[in-house]
Protein backbone atom coordinates (compact mmCIF):
# COMPACT_ATOMS: atom_id res chain seq x y z
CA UNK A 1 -23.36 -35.82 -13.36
CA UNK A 2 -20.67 -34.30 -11.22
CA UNK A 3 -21.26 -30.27 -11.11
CA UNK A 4 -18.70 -28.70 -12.85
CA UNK A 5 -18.59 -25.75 -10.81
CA UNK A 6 -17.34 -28.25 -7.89
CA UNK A 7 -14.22 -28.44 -9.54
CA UNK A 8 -13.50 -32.07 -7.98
CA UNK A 9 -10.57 -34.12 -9.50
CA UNK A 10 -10.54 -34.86 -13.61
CA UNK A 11 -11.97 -38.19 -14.26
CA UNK A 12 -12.57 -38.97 -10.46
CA UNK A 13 -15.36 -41.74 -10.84
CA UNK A 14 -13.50 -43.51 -14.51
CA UNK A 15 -10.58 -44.96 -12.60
CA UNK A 16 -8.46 -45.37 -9.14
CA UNK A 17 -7.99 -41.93 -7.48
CA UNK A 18 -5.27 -40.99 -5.14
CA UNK A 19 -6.07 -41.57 -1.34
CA UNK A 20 -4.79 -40.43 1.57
CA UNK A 21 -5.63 -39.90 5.18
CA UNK A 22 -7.55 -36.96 6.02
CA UNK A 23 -5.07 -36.72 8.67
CA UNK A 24 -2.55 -35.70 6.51
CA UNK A 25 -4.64 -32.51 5.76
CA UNK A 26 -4.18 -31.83 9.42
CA UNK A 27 -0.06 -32.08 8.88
CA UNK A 28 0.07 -30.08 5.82
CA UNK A 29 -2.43 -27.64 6.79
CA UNK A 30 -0.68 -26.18 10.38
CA UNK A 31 2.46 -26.23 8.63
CA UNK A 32 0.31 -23.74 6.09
CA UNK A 33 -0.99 -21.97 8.75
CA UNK A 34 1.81 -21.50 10.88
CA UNK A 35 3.64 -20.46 8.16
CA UNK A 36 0.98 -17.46 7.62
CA UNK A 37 0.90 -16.65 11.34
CA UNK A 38 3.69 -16.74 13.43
CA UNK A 39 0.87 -17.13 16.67
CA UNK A 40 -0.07 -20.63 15.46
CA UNK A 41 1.09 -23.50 17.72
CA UNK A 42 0.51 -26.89 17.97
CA UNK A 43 0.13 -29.33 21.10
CA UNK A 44 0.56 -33.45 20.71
CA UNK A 45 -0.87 -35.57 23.47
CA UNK A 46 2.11 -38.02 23.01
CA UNK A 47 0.90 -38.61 19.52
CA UNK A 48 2.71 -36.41 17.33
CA UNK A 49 3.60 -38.91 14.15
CA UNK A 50 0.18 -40.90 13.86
CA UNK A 51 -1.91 -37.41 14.19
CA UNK A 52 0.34 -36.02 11.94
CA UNK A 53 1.61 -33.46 14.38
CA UNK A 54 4.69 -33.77 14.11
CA UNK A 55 4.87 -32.23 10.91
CA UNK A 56 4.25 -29.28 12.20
CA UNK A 57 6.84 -29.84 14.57
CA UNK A 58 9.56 -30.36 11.97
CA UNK A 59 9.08 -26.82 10.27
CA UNK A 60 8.57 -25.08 13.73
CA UNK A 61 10.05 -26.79 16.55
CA UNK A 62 9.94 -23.87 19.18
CA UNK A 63 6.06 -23.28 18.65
CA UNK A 64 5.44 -27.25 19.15
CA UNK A 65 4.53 -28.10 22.39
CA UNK A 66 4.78 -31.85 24.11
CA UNK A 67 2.62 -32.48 27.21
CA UNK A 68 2.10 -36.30 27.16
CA UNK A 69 -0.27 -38.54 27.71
CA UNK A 70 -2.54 -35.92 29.43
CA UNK A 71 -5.57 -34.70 27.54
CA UNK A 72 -7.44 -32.61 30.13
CA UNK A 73 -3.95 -30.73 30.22
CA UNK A 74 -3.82 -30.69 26.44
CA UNK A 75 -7.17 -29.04 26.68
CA UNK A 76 -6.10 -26.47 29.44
CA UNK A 77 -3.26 -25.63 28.47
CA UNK A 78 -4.26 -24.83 24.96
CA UNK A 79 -6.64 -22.41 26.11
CA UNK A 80 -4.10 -20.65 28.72
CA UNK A 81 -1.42 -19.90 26.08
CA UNK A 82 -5.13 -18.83 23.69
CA UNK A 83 -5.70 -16.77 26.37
CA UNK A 84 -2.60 -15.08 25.85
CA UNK A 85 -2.83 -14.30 22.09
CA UNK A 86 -1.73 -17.96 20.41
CA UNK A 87 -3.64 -20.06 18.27
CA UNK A 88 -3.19 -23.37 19.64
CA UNK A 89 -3.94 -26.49 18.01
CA UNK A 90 -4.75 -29.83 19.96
CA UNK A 91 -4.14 -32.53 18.78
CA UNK A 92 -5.38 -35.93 20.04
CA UNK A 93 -7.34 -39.26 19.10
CA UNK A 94 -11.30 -38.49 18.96
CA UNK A 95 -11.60 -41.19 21.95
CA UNK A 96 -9.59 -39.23 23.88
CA UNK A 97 -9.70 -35.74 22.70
CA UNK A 98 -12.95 -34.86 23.01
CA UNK A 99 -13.79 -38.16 24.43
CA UNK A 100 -11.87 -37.94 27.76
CA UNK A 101 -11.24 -34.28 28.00
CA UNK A 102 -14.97 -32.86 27.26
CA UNK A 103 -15.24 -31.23 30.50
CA UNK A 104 -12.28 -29.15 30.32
CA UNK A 105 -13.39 -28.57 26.20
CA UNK A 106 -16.08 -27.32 27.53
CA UNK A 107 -15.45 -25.17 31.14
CA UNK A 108 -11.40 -23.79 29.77
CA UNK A 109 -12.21 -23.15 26.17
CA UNK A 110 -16.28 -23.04 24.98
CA UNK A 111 -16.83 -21.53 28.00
CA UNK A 112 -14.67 -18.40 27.57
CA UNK A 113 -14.78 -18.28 23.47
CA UNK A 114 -10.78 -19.35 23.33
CA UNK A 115 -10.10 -20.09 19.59
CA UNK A 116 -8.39 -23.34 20.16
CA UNK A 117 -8.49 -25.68 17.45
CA UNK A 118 -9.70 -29.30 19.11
CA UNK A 119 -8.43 -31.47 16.55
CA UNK A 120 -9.97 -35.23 17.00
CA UNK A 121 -7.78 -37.54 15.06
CA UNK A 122 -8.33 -41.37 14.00
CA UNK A 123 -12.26 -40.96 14.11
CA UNK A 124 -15.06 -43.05 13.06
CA UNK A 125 -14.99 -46.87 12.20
CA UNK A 126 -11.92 -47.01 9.58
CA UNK A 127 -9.36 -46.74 12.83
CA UNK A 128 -10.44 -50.35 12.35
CA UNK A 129 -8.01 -52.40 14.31
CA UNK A 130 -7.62 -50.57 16.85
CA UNK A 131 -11.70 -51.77 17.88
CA UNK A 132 -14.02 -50.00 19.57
CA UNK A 133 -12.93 -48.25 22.65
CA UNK A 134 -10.76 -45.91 19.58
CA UNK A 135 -13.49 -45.67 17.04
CA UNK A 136 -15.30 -42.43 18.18
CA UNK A 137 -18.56 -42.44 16.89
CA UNK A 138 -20.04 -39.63 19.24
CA UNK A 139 -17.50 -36.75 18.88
CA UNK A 140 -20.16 -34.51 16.20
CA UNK A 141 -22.22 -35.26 18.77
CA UNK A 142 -20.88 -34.37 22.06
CA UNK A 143 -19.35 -30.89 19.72
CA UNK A 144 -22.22 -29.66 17.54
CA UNK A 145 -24.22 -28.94 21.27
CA UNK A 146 -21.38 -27.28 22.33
CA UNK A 147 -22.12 -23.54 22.70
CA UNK A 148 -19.61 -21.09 20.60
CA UNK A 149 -18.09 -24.21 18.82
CA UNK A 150 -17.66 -24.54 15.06
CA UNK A 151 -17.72 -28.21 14.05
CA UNK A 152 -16.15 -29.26 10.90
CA UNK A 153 -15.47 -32.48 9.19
CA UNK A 154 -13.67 -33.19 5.64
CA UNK A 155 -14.01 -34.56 3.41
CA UNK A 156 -10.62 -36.20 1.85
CA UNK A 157 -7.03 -34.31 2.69
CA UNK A 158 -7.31 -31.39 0.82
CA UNK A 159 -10.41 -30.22 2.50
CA UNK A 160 -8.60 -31.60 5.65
CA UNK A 161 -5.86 -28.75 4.71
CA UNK A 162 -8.43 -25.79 4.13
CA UNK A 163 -10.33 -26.48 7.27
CA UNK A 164 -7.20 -26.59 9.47
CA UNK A 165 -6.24 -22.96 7.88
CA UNK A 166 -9.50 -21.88 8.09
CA UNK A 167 -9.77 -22.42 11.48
CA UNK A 168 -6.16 -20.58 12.07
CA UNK A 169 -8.39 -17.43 11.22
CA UNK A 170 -11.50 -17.56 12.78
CA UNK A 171 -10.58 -16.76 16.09
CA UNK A 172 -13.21 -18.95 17.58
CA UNK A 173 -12.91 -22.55 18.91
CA UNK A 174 -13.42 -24.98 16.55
CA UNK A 175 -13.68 -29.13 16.16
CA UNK A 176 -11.58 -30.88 13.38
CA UNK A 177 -12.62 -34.27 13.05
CA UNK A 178 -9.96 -36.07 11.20
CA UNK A 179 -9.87 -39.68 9.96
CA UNK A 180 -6.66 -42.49 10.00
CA UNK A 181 -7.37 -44.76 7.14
CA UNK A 182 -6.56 -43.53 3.09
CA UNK A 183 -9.55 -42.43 1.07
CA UNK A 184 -9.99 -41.11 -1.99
CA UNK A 185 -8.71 -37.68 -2.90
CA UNK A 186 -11.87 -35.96 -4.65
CA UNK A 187 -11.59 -32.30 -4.09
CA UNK A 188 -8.63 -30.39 -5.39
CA UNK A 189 -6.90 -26.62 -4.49
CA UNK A 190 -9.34 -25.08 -6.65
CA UNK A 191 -12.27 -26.54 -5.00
CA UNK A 192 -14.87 -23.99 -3.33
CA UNK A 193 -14.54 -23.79 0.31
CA UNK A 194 -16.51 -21.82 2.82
CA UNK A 195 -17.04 -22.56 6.43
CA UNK A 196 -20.65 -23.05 6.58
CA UNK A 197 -21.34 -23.35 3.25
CA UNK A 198 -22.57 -26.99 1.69
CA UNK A 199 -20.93 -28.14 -2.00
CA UNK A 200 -23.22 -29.93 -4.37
CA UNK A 201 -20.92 -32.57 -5.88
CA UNK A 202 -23.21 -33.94 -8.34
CA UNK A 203 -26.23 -32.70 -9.95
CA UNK A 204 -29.13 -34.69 -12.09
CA UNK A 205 -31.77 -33.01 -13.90
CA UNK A 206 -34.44 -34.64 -12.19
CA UNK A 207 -33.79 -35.95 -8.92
CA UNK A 208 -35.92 -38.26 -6.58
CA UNK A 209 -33.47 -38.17 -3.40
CA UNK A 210 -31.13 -35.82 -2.08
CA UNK A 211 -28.00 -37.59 -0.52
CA UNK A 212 -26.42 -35.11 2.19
CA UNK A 213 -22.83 -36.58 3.12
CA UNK A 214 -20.48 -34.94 5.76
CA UNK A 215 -16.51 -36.38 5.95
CA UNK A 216 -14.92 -38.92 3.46
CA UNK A 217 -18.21 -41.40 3.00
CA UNK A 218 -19.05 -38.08 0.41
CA UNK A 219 -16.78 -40.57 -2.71
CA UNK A 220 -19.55 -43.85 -1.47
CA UNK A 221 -21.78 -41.53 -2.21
CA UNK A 222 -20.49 -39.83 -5.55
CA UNK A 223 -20.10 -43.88 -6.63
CA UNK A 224 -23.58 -44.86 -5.34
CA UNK A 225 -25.07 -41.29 -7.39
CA UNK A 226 -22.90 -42.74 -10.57
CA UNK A 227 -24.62 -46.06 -10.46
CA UNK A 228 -28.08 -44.83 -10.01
CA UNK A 229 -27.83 -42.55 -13.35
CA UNK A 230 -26.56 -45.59 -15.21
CA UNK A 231 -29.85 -47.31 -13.84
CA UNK A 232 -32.06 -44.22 -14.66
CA UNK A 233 -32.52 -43.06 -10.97
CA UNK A 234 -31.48 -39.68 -10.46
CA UNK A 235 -29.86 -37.90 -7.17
CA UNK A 236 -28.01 -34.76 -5.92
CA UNK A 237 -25.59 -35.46 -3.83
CA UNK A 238 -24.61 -32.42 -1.38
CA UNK A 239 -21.18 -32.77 0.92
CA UNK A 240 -21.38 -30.73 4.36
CA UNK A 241 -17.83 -29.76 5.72
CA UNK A 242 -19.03 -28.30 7.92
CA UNK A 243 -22.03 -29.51 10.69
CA UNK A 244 -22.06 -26.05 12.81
CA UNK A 245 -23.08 -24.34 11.66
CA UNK A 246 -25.06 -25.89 9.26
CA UNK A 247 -25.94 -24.71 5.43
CA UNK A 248 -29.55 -24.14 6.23
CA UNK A 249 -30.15 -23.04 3.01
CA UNK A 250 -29.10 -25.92 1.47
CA UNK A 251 -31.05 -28.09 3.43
CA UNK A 252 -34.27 -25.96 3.59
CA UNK A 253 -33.82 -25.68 -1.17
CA UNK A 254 -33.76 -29.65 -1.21
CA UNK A 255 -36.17 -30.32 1.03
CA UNK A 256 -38.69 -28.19 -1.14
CA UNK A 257 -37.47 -29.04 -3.95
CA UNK A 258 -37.00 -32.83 -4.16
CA UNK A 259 -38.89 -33.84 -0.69
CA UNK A 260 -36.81 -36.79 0.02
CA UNK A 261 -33.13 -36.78 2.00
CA UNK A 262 -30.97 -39.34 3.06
CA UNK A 263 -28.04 -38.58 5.31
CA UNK A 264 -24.71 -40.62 5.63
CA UNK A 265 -21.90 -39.97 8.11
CA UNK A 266 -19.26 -42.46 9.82
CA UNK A 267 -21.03 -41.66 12.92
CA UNK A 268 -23.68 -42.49 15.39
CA UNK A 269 -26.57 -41.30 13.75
CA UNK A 270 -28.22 -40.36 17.11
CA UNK A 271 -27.10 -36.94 17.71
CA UNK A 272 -25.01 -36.57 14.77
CA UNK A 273 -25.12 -34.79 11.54
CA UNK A 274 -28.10 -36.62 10.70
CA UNK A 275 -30.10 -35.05 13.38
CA UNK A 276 -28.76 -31.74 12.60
CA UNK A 277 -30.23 -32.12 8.90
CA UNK A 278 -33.06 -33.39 10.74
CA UNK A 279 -33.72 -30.59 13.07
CA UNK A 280 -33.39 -28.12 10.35
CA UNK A 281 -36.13 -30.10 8.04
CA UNK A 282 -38.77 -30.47 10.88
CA UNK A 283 -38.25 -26.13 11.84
CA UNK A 284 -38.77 -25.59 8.75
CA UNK A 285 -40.11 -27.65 5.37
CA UNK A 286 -40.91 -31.28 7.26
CA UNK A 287 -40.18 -34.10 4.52
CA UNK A 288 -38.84 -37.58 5.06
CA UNK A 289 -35.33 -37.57 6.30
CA UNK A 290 -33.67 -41.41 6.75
CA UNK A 291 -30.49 -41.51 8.49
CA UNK A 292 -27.31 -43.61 7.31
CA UNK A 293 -24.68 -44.01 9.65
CA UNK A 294 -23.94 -46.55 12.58
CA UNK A 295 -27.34 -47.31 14.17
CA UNK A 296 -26.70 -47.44 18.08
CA UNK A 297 -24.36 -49.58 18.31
CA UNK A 298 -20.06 -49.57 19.05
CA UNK A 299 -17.48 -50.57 16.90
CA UNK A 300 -15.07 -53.12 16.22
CA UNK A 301 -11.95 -54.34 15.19
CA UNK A 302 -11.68 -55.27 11.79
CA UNK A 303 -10.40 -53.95 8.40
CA UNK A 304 -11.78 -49.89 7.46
CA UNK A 305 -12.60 -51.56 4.39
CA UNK A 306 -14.58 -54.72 6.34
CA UNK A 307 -16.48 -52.28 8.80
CA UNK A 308 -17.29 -50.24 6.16
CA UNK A 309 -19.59 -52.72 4.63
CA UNK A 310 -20.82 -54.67 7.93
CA UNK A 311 -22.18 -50.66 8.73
CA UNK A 312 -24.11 -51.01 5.27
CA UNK A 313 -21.77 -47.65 4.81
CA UNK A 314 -20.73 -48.43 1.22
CA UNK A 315 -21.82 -47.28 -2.17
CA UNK A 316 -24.05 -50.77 -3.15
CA UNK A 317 -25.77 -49.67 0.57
CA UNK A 318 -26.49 -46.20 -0.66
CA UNK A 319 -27.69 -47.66 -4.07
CA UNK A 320 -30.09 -50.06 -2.40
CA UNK A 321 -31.75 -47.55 -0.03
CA UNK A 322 -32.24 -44.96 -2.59
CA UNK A 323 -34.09 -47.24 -4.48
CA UNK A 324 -36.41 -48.44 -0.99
CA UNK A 325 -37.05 -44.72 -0.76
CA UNK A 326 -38.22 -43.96 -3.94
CA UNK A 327 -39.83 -47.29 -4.98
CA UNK A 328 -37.83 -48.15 -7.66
């Protein structure tokens, strides 16, 4: 059953639930944080309505900044005016913000601890169209093994919104990764939210698997844990916000406790949040980890909805390998 003390949305899983972009948690949470500190300031890469930057931009037009179609710049520049007491956030597709600008990521703002706020927008499979040179599927990646950086990715727009104002006040540099297509809304204002900390969205009495989820592919899995109780097979399911760093603790309980994980992220699973549950398993309590995700391979252009399924990323997909892991 959904854990109570999750505080998700009233009758989530017995009809259609609101979606929206996580994207939109990125709009609605600058404007939040700017409003709380007048140092906040946002940066657009010539994308300022699609990453939702612009929203920002309409409440505070002198603290918006414009450098085009430039993302080593955006990165640079962010960590100059950092340097000099702001808290910038960048704002950029994933492909191209950390994809093209990783290097300067890395030497102008890791490097020297600036708290910019990298904010990787349209990433994972559902940018779906736009095919596969804009469906970044290595950005946890190529940030999680970046020294000094906090990675975080929500899971619907409200968590979107807390992890952009979280990151206004942690005065260290941190990854958004933020998605383009409409998912469900699961989590609500009164949700529990702590960078670093895992939330167990649903709870059985006796479970076989534990199903660790990071970003919006958390609802496939609260479907797929719904299903399984109707069939008699129990789960947890556990949603990480935040990859680094990790909820250890979390981790290390299930593995000693239930002895069987399965990890799903929109996401290469090679060097993704996968392997970070995976590293943390064989350090300390080695049990069987399988990793869901997209298995070495690009994208494409199709429907969110169609790539989705041909990924095997979907609730029925969850459902089926539970049951091939615990024999059912």
């Amino acid at each position: 059953m959904i854990n109570p003390l999750a505080k998700l949305v009233p009758g989530l899983l017995e009809g259609k639930p609101e979606k929206k972009p996580t994207r939109d948690g990125f709009g609605n949470g600058t404007v939040e944080a700017g409003k709380e500190n007048p140092n906040v300031v946002v940066l657009s890469a010539d994308l300022g309505d699609s990453t939702r930057a612009a929203w920002f931009q309409k409440e505070f037009p002198d603290r918006y900044v414009e450098v085009g179609v430039a993302e080593q710049n955006l990165a640079t520049v962010g960590s100059g005016m950092a340097n000099e007491g702001k808290i910038p956030f960048i704002a950029s597709y994933a492909a191209f913000s950390p994809g093209r600008n990783w290097e300067q990521i890395r030497t102008t703002i890791a490097l020297n601890n600036m708290p910019v706020k990298v904010c990787g927008m349209h990433a994972g499979i559902q940018t779906g169209p736009d095919g596969a040179t804009h469906q970044m599927l290595e950005d946890i990646a190529l940030m999680r093994a970046m020294p000094n950086m906090i990675v975080m990715v929500p899971g619907d727009a409200e968590e979107g919104k807390k992890c952009a104002v979280a990151a206004a006040r942690n005065n260290r540099p941190t990854y958004i990764r933020y998605g383009r297509a409409s998912e469900p809304v699961f989590t609500t204002p009164e949700t529990p939210f702590e960078v670093g900390k895992a939330l167990n969205l649903w709870e059985s009495a006796n479970p076989k698997v534990a199903i660790f989820t990071t970003g919006s592919i958390a609802y496939q899995a609260l479907v797929a844990a719904k299903t399984l109780a109707e069939q008699g097979v129990d789960v947890i399911v556990t949603h990480f916000h935040t990859v680094k760093p990790i909820d250890r603790e979390a981790i290390i309980t299930a593995a000693k406790n239930i002895g069987k994980i399965i990890t799903l992220e929109e996401h290469q699973t090679t060097g993704g949040f996968g392997s970070a549950v995976a590293e943390v398993v064989t350090e300390e309590y080695p049990v069987q980890v399988i990793r869901m995700g997209v298995q070495d391979e690009f994208g494409q252009s199709g429907e969110a909805d169609e790539l989705m399924e041909h990924y095997k990323l979907t609730a029925p997909h969850i459902v089926a390998k539970v049951k091939s892991v615990t024999g059912v």
